[in-house]
Protein backbone atom coordinates (compact mmCIF):
# COMPACT_ATOMS: atom_id res chain seq x y z
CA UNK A 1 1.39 -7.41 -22.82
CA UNK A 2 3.04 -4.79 -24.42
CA UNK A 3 5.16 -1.40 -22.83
CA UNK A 4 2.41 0.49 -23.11
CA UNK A 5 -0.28 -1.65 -22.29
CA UNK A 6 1.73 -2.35 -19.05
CA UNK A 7 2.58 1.52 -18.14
CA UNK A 8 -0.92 2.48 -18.61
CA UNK A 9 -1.84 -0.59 -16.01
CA UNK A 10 0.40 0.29 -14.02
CA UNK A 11 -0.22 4.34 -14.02
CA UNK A 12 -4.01 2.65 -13.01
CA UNK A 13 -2.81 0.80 -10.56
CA UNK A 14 -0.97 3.53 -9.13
CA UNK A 15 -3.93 5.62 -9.08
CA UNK A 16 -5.70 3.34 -6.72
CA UNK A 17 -2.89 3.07 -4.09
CA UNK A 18 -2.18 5.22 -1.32
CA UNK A 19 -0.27 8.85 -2.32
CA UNK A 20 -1.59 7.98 -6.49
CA UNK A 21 2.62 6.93 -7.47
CA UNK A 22 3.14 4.45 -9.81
CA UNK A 23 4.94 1.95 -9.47
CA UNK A 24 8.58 2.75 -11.59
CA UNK A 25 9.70 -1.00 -10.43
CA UNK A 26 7.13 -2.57 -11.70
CA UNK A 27 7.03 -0.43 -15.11
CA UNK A 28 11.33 -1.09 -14.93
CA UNK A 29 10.30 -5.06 -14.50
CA UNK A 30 7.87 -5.04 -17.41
CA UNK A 31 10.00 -2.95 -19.76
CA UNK A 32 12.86 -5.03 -19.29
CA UNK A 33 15.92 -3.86 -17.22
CA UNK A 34 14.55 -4.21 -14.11
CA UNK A 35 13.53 -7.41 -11.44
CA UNK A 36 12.13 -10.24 -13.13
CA UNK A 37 8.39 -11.19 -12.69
CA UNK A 38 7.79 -14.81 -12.16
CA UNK A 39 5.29 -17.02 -12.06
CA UNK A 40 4.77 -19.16 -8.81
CA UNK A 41 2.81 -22.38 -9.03
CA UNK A 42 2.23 -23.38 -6.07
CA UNK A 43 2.30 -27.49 -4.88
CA UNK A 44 2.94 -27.78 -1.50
CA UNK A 45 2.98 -25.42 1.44
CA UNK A 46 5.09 -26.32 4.72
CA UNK A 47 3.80 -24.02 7.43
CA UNK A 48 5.90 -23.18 10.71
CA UNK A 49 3.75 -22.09 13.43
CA UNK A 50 5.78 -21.91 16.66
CA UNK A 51 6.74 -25.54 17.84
CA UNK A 52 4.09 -26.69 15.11
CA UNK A 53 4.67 -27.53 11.50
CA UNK A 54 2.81 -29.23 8.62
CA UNK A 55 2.40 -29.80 4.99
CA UNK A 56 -0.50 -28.59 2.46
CA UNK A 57 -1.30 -29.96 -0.79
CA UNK A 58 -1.79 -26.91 -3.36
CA UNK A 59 -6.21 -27.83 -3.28
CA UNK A 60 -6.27 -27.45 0.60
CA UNK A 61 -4.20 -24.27 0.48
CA UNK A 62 -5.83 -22.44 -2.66
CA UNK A 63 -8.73 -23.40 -0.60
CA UNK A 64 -8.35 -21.43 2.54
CA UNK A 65 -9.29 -18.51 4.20
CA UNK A 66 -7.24 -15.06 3.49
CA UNK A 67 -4.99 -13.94 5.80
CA UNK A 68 -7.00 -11.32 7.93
CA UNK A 69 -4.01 -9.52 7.96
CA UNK A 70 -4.09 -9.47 3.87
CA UNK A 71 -6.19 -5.94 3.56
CA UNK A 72 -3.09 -3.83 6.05
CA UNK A 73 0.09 -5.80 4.87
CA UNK A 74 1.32 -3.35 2.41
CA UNK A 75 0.78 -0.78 5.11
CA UNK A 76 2.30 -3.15 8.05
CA UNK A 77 5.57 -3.72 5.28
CA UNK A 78 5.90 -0.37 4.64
CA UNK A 79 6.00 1.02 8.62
CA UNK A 80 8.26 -1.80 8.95
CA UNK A 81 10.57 -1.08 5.85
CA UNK A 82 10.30 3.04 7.57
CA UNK A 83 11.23 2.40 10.80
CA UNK A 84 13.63 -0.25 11.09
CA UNK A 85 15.58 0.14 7.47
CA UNK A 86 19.18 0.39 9.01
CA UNK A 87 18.29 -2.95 11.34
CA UNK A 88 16.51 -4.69 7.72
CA UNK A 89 19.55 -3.79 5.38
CA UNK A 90 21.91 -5.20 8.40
CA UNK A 91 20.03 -8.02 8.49
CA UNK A 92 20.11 -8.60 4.47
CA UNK A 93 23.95 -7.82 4.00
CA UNK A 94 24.41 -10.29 7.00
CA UNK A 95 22.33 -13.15 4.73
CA UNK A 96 23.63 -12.61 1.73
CA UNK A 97 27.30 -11.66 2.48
CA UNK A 98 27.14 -8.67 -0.14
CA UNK A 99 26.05 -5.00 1.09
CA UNK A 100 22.69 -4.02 0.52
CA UNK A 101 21.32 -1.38 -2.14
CA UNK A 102 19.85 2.07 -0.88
CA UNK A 103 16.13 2.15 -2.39
């Protein structure tokens, strides 16, 4: 897909979500400069529910149900990523070692 193909997808997409912004990371990621979009092709799952844990081939897990939670997640990350960003950039120097970008 080409720049403009992309922005004009993007300004679409942007549109349709909440507040009509585009998104400039994604335009950054498809212009080049900016994160990388990759591909995931999914095999196996391993699940961890509480003391419980399992394995999914990719057929039974392409299979399933959507997360109920699916249709309020952006909304759920983004009250999250609001209201707890000092504890969440903490928590990402701590893992990585390195301090954490302002967004």
């Amino acid at each position: 897909m080409n720049a403009a193909r992309a922005r004009g997808a993007g300004a679409r997409r942007g549109r349709r979500h909440p507040g009509g912004v585009p998104d400039e990371d994604l335009f950054a990621a498809v212009e080049g400069g900016g994160p990388a979009l990759l591909r995931v092709d999914v095999c196996h799952v391993i699940y961890l529910t509480g003391q419980e844990s399992g394995l999914l081939d990719a057929e039974s897990y392409l299979a399933s149900a959507p997360d109920p939670l699916l249709p309020l997640a952006e909304c759920i990350v983004r009250r999250v990523n609001e209201s707890h960003s000092r504890q969440l950039r903490e928590a990402a120097e701590r893992l990585t070692g390195e301090p954490a970008q302002e967004m």
